[in-house]
Protein backbone atom coordinates (compact mmCIF):
# COMPACT_ATOMS: atom_id res chain seq x y z
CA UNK A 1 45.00 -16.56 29.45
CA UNK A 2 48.18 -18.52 29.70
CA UNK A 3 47.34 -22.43 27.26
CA UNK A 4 47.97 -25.52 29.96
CA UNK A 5 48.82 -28.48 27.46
CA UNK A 6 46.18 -30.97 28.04
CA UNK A 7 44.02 -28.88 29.64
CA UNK A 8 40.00 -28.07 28.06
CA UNK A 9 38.28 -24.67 28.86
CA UNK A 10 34.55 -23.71 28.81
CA UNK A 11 33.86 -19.97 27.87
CA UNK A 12 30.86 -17.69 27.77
CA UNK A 13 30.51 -13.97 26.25
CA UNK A 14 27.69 -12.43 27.94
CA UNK A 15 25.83 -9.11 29.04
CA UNK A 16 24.87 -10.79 32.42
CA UNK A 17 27.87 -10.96 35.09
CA UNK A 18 26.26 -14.05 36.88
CA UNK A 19 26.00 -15.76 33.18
CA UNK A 20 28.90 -18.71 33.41
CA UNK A 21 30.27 -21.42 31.10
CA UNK A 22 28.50 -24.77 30.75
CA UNK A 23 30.52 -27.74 31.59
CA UNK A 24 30.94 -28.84 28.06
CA UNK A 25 34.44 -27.98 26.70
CA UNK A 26 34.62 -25.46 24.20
CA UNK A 27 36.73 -26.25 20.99
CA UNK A 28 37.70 -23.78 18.12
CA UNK A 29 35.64 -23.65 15.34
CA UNK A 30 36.76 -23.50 12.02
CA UNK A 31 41.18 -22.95 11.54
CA UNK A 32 41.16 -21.42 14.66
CA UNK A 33 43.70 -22.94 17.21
CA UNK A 34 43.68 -22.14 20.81
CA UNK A 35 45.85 -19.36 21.50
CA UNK A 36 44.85 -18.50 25.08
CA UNK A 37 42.49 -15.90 23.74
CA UNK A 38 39.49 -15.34 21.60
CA UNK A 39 38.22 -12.89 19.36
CA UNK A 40 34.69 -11.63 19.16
CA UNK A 41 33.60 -9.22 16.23
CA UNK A 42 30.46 -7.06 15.40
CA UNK A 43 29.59 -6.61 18.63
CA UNK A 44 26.75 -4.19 20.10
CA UNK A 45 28.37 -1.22 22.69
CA UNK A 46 27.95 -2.38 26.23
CA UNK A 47 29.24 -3.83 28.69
CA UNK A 48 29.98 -7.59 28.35
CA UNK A 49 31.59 -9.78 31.05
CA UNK A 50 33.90 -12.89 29.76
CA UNK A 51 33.82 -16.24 31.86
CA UNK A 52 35.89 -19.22 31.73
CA UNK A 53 36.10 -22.09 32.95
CA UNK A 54 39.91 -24.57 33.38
CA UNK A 55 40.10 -28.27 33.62
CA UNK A 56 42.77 -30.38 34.04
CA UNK A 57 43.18 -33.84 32.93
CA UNK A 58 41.70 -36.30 35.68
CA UNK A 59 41.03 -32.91 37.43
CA UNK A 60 37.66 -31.32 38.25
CA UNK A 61 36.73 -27.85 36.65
CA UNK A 62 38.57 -25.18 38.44
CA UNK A 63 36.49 -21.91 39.40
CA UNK A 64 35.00 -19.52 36.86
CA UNK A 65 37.07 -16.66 36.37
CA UNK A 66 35.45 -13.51 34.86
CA UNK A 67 36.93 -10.33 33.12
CA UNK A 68 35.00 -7.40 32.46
CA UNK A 69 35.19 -5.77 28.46
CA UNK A 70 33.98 -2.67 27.77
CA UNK A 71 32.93 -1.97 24.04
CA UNK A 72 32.13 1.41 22.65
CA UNK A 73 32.70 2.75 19.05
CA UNK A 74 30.54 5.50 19.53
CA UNK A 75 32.16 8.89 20.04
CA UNK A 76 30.74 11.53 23.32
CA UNK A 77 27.80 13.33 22.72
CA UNK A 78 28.25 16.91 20.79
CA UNK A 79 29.17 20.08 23.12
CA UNK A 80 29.68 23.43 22.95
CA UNK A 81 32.30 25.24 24.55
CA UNK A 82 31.77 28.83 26.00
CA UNK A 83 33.43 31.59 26.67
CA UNK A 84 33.08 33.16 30.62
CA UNK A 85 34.07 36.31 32.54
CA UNK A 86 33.57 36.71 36.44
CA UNK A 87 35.31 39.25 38.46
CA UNK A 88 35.31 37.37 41.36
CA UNK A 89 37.20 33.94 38.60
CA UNK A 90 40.65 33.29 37.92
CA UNK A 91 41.09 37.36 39.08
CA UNK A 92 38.93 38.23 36.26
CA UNK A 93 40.28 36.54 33.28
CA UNK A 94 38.38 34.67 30.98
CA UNK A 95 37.79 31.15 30.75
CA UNK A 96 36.08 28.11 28.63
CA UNK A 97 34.05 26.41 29.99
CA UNK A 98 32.61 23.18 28.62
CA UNK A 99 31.23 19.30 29.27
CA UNK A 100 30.04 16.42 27.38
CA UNK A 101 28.64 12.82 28.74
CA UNK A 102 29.70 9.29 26.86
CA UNK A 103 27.07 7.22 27.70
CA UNK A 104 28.80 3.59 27.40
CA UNK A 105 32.34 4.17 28.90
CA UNK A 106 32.31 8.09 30.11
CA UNK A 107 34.33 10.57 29.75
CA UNK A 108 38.09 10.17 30.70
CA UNK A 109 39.74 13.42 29.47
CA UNK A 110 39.44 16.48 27.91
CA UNK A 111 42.32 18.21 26.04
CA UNK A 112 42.55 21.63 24.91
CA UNK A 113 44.35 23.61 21.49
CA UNK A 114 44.49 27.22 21.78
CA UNK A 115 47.95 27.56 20.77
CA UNK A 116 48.73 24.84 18.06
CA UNK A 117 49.46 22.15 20.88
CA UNK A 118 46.90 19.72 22.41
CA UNK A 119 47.36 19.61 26.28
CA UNK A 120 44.92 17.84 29.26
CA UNK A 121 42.45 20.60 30.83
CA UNK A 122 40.53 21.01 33.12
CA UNK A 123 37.00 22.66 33.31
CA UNK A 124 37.25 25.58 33.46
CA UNK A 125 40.04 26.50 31.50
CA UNK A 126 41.72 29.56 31.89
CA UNK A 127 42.59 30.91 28.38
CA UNK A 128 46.40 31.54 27.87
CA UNK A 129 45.23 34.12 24.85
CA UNK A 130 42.96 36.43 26.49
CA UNK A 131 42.47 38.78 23.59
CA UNK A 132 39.90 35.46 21.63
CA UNK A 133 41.42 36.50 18.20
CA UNK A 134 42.02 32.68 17.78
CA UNK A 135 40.01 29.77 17.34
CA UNK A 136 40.27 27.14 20.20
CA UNK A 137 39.72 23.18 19.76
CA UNK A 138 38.33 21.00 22.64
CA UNK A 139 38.76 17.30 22.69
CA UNK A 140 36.76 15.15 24.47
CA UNK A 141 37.97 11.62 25.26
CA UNK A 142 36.14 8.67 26.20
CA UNK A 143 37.34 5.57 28.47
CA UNK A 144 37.53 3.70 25.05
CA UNK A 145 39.87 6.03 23.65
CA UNK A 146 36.88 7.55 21.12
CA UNK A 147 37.12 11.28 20.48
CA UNK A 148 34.73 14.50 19.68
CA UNK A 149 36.63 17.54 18.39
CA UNK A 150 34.35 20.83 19.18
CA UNK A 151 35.76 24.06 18.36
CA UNK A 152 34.87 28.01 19.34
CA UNK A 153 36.00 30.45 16.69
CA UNK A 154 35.58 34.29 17.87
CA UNK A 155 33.22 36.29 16.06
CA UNK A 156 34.64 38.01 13.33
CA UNK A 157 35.62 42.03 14.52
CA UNK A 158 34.40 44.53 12.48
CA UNK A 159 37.36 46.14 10.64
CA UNK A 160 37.32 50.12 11.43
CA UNK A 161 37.70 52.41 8.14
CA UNK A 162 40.13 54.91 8.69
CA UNK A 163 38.64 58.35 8.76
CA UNK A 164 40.90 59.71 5.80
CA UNK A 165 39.38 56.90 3.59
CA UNK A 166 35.63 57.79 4.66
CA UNK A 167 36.27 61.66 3.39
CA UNK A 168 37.67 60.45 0.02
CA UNK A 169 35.05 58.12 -0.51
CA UNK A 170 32.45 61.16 0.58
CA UNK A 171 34.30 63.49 -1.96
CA UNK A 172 34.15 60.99 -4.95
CA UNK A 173 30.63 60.20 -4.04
CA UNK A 174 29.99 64.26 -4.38
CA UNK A 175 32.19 64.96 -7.20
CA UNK A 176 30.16 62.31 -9.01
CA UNK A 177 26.88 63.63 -8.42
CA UNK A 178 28.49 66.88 -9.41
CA UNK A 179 29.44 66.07 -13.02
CA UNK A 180 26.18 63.91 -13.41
CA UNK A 181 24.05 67.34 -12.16
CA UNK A 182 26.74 69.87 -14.78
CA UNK A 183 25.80 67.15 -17.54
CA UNK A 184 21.78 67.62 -16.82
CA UNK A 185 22.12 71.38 -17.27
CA UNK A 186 23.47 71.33 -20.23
């Protein structure tokens, strides 16, 4: 808030929205010097509502004005993206779906990286690589700016053997067993 020389203020930090300052002038404690805001530290996450009061000199207390903070350190719940398919979707192209809850602020955002860029989705997402040989990141973002990074990585495809390699490997297997039966008879 904007300092008025001469001027005292009365301030309360609470959980309650009704809570208001006393009457009593509140001074800095400490080498703190009024600044026109304060500081609070080691808060819980919640939702805390800041009051405070103005009076001028020879003036009666002016009325309470409150702001509304939001504190949350704590990152969206874990989530797992998933791949989908529907004929009757996005003309049969496959999409991620995916969702998440913040319980102190929500969710604002999500943001998707299938391609090395992060770019704002929506869910669904229609994938831009529909052949899944490449790991996708999801980002969810709170309305405290905390994030959760989830990722889907295909499953790895089985490699086919080419058939020329099978019939060697089948012909060294044999001509082994051959020379160990020719060294038996012997």
């Amino acid at each position: 808030w904007k300092l008025i020389e001469g001027a005292q203020y009365s301030y309360i930090l609470s959980k309650d929205p009704l809570a208001g300052p006393d009457l009593v002038p509140d001074k800095p404690a400490g080498e703190m010097i009024w600044m026109g805001d304060i500081k609070y530290e080691g808060l819980e996450d919640g939702i805390y509502y800041f009051s405070l009061l103005q009076k001028l000199p020879g003036e009666n207390w002016f009325m309470k004005v409150t702001y509304r903070a939001m504190v949350d350190s704590i990152k969206p719940e874990e989530f797992t993206p998933e791949i989908g398919q529907d004929m009757a979707l996005f003309e049969g192209r496959k999409f991620l779906s995916f969702i998440t809850t913040d319980q102190t602020s929500g969710i604002d955002h999500y943001e998707i990286n299938e391609t090395g860029t992060w770019k704002i989705a929506q869910n669904p997402y229609v994938l831009e690589n529909q052949s899944l040989n490449n790991k996708i990141s999801v980002k969810a973002i709170d309305k405290a700016g905390n994030e959760r990074i989830t990722e889907y990585v295909p499953e790895a495809v089985p490699q086919k053997i080419p058939s020329y390699l099978v019939i060697v490997f089948i012909l060294a297997i044999i001509g082994f067993l051959g020379i160990i039966m020719l060294k038996k008879r012997r």
